[in-house]
N, C-alpha and C. Protein backbone atom coordinates (compact mmCIF):
# COMPACT_ATOMS: atom_id res chain seq x y z
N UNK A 1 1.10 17.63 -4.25
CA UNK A 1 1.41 16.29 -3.83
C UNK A 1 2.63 16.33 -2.92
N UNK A 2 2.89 15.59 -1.66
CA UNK A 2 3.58 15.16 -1.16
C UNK A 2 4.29 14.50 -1.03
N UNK A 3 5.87 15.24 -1.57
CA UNK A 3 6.78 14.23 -1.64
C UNK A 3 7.37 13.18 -0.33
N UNK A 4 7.28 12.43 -0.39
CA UNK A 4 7.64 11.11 0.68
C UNK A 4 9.33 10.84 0.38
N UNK A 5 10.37 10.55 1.20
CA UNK A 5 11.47 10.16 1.25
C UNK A 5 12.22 9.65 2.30
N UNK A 6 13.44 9.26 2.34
CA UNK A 6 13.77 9.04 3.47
C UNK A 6 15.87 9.40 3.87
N UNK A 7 16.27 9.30 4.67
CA UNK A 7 17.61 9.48 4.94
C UNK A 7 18.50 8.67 5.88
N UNK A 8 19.07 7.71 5.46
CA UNK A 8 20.08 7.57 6.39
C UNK A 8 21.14 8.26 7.30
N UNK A 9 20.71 7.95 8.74
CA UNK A 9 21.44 8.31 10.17
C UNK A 9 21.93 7.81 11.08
N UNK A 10 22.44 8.08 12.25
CA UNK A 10 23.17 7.50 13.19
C UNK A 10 23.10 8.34 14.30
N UNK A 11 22.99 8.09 15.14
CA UNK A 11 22.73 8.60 16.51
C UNK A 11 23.75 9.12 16.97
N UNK A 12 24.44 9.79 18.29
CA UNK A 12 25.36 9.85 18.45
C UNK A 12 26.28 8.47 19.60
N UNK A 13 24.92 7.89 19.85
CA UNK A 13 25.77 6.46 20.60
C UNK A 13 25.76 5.68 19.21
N UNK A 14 26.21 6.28 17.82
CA UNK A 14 26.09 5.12 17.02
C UNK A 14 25.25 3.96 16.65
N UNK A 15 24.02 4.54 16.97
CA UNK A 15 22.44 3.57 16.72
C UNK A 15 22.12 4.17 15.44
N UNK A 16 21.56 2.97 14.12
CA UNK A 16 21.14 3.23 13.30
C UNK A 16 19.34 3.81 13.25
N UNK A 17 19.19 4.93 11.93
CA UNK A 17 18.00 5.33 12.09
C UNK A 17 17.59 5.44 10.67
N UNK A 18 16.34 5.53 10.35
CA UNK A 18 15.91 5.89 8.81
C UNK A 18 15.43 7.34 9.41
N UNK A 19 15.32 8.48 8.68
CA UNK A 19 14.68 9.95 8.91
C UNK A 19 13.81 10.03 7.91
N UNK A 20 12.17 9.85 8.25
CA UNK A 20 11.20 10.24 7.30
C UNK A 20 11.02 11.49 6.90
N UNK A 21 11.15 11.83 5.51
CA UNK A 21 10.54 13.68 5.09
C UNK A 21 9.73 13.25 4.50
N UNK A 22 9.03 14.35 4.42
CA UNK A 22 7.71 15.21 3.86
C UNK A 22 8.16 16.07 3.00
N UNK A 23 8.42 16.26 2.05
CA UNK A 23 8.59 17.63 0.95
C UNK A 23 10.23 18.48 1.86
N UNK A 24 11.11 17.26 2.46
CA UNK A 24 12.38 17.46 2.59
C UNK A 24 12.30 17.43 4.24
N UNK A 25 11.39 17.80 4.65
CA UNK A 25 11.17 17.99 6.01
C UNK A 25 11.10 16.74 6.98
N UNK A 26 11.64 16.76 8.10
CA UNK A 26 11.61 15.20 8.80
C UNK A 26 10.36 15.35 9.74
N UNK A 27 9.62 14.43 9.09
CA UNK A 27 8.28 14.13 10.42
C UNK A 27 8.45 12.80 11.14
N UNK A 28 9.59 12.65 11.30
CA UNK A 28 9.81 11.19 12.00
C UNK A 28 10.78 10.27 11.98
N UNK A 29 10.94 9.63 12.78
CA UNK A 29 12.17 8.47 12.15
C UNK A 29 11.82 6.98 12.74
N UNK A 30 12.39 6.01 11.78
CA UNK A 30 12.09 4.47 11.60
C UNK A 30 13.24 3.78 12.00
N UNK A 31 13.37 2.50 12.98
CA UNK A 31 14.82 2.09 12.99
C UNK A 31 14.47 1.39 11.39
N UNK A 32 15.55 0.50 11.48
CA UNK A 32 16.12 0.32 10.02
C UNK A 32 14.91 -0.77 9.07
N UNK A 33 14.65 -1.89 10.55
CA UNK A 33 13.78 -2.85 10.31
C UNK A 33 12.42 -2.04 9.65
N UNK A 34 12.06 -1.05 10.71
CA UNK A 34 10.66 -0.29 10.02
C UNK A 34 10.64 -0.42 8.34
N UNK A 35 11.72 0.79 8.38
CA UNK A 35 11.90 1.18 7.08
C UNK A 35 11.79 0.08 5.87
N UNK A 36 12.39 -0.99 6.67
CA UNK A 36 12.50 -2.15 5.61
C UNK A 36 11.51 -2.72 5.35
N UNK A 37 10.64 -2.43 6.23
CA UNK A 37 9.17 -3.18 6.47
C UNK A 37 8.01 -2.38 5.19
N UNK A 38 8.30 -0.89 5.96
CA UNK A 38 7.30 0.28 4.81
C UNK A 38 7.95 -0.23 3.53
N UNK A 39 9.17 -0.19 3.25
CA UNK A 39 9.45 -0.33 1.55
C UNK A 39 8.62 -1.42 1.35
N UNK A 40 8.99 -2.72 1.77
CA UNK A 40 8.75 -3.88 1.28
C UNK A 40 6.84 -4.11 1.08
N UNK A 41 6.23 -2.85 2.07
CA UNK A 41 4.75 -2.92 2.38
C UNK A 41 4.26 -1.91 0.63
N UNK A 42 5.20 -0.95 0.53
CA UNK A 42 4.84 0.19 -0.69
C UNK A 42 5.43 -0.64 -1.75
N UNK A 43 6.05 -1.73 -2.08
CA UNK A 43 6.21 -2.60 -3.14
C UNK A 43 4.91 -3.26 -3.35
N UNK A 44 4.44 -4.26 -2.63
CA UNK A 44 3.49 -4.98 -2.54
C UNK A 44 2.17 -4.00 -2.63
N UNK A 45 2.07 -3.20 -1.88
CA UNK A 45 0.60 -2.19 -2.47
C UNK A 45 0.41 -1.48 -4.16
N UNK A 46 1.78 -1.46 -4.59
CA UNK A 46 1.89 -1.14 -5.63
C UNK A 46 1.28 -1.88 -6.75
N UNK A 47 2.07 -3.35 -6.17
CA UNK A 47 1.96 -4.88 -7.52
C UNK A 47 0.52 -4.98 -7.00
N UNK A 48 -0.20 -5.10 -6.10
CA UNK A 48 -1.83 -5.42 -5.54
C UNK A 48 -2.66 -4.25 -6.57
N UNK A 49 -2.40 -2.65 -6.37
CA UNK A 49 -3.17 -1.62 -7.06
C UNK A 49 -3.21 -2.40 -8.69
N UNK A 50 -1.76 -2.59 -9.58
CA UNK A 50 -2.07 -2.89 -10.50
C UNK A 50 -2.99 -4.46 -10.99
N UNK A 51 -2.38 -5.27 -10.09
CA UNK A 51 -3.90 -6.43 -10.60
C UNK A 51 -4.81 -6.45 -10.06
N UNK A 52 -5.01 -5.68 -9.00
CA UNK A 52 -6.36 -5.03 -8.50
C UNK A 52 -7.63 -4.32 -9.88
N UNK A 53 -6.93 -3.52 -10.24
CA UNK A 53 -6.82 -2.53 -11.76
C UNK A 53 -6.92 -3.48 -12.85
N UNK A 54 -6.34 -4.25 -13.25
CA UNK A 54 -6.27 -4.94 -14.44
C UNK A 54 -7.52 -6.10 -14.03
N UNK A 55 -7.79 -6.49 -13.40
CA UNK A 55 -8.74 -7.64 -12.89
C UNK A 55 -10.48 -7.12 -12.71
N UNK A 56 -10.18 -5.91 -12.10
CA UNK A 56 -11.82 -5.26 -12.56
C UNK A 56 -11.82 -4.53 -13.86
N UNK A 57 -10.67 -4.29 -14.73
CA UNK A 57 -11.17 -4.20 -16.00
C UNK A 57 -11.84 -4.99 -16.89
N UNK A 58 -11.26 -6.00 -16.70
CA UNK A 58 -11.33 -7.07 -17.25
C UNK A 58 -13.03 -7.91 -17.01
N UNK A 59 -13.08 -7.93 -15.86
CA UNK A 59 -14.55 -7.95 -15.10
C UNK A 59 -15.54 -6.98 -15.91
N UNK A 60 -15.31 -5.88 -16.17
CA UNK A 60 -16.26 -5.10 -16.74
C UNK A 60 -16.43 -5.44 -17.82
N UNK A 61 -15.25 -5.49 -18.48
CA UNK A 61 -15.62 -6.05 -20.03
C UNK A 61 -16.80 -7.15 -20.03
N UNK A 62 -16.49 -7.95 -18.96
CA UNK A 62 -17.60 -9.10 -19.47
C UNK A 62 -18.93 -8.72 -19.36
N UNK A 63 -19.44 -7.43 -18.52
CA UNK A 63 -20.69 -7.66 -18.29
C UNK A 63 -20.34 -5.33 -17.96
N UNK A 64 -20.89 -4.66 -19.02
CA UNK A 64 -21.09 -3.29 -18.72
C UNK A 64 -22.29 -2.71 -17.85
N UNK A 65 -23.01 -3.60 -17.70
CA UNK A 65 -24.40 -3.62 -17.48
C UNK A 65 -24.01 -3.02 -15.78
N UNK A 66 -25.03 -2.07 -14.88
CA UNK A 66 -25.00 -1.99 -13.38
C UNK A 66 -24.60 -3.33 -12.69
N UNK A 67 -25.51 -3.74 -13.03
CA UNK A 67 -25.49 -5.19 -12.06
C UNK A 67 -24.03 -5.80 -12.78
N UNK A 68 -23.71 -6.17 -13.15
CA UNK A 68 -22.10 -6.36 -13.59
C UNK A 68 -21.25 -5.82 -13.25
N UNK A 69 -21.36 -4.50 -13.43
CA UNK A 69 -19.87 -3.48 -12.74
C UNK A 69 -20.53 -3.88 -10.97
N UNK A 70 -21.56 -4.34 -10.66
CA UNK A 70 -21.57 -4.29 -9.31
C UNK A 70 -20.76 -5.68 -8.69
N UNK A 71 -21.55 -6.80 -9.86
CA UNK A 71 -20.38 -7.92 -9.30
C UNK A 71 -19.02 -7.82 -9.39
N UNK A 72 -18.40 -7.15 -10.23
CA UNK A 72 -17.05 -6.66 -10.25
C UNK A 72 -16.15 -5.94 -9.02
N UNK A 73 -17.48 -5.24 -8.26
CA UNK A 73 -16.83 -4.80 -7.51
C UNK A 73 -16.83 -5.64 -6.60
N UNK A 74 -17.88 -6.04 -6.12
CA UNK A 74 -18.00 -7.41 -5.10
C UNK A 74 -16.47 -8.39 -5.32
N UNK A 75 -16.61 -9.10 -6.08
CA UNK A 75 -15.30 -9.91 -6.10
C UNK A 75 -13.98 -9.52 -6.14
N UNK A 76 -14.18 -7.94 -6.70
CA UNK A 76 -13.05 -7.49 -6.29
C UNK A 76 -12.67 -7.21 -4.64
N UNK A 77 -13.67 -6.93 -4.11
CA UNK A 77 -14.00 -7.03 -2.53
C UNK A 77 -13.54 -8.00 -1.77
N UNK A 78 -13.91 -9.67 -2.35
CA UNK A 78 -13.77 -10.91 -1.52
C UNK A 78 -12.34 -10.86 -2.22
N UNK A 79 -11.40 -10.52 -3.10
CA UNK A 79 -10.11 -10.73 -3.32
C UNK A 79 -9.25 -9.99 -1.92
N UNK A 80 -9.85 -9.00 -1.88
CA UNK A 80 -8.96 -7.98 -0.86
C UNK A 80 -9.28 -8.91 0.25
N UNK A 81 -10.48 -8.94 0.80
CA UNK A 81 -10.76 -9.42 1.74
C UNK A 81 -9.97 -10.60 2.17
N UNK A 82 -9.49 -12.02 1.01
CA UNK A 82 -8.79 -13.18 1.03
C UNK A 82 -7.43 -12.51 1.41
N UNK A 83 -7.18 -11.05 0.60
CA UNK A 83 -5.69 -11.14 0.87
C UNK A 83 -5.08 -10.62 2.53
N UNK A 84 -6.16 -9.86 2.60
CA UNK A 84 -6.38 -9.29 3.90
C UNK A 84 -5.65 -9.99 4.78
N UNK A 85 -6.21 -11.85 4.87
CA UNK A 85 -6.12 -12.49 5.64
C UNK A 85 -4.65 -13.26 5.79
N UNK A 86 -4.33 -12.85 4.80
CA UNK A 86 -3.05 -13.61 4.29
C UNK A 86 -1.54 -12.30 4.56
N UNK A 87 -1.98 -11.27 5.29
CA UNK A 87 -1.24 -9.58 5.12
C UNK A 87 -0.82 -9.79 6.18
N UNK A 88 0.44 -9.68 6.83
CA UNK A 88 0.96 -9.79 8.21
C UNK A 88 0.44 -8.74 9.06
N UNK A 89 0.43 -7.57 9.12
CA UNK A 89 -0.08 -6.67 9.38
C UNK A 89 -2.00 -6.48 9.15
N UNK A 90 -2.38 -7.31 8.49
CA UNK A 90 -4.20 -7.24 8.55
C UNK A 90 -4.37 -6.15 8.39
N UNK A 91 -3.90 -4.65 7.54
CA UNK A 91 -3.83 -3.81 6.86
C UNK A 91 -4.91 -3.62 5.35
N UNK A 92 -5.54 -2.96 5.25
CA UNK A 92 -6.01 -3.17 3.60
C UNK A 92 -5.72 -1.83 2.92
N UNK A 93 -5.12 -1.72 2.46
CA UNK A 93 -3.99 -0.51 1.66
C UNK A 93 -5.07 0.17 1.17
N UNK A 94 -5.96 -0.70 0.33
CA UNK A 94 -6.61 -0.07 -0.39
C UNK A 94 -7.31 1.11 0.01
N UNK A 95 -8.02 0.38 1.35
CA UNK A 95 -9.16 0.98 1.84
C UNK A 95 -8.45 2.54 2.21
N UNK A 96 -7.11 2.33 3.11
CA UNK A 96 -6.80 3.45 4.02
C UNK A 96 -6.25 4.63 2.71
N UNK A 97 -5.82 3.91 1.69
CA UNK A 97 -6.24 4.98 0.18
C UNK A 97 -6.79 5.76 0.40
N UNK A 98 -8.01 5.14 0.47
CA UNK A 98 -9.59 5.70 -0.21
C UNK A 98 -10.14 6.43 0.59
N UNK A 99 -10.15 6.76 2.38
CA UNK A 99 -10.05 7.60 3.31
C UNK A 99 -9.19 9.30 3.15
């Protein structure tokens, strides 16, 4: 697994920077706003995975049957899809996961 992190920097004209690593290594850098943006985006994918998770459990319970776990997934589908629309970025976390 790939550890993800980041480092505060400064340029030498004194411009702020975030420094992305990889398992310590820098593959990049974010001005500050970015950075603030990815955290605030890896908070929110986080709280989405878990009632994402808790909401098709819950779905299954009601109905174990194929056709049940299939509507489960479906509505779990039109949820993403609603939130999709509502995501500043029009991003679906999930999906680029699952790639």
């Amino acid at each position: 697994m790939t550890i993800i992190s980041f480092n505060a920097g400064t340029t030498i004209e004194g411009k702020p920077f975030v420094a992305l690593l990889a398992d310590g290594e820098q593959i990049g850098q974010l001005t500050p706003i970015e950075a603030q943006e990815f955290g605030i985006r890896a908070i929110q994918s986080g709280i989405e995975a878990e009632r994402d998770a808790g909401f098709f459990k819950f779905m299954r319970t009601m109905d174990e049957s194929p056709e049940g776990l299939g509507a489960a997934a479906a509505m779990l589908h039109g949820l993403r899809e609603h939130r999709q629309q509502a995501d500043p970025d029009g991003s679906d976390v999930a999906a680029e996961a699952r790639a």
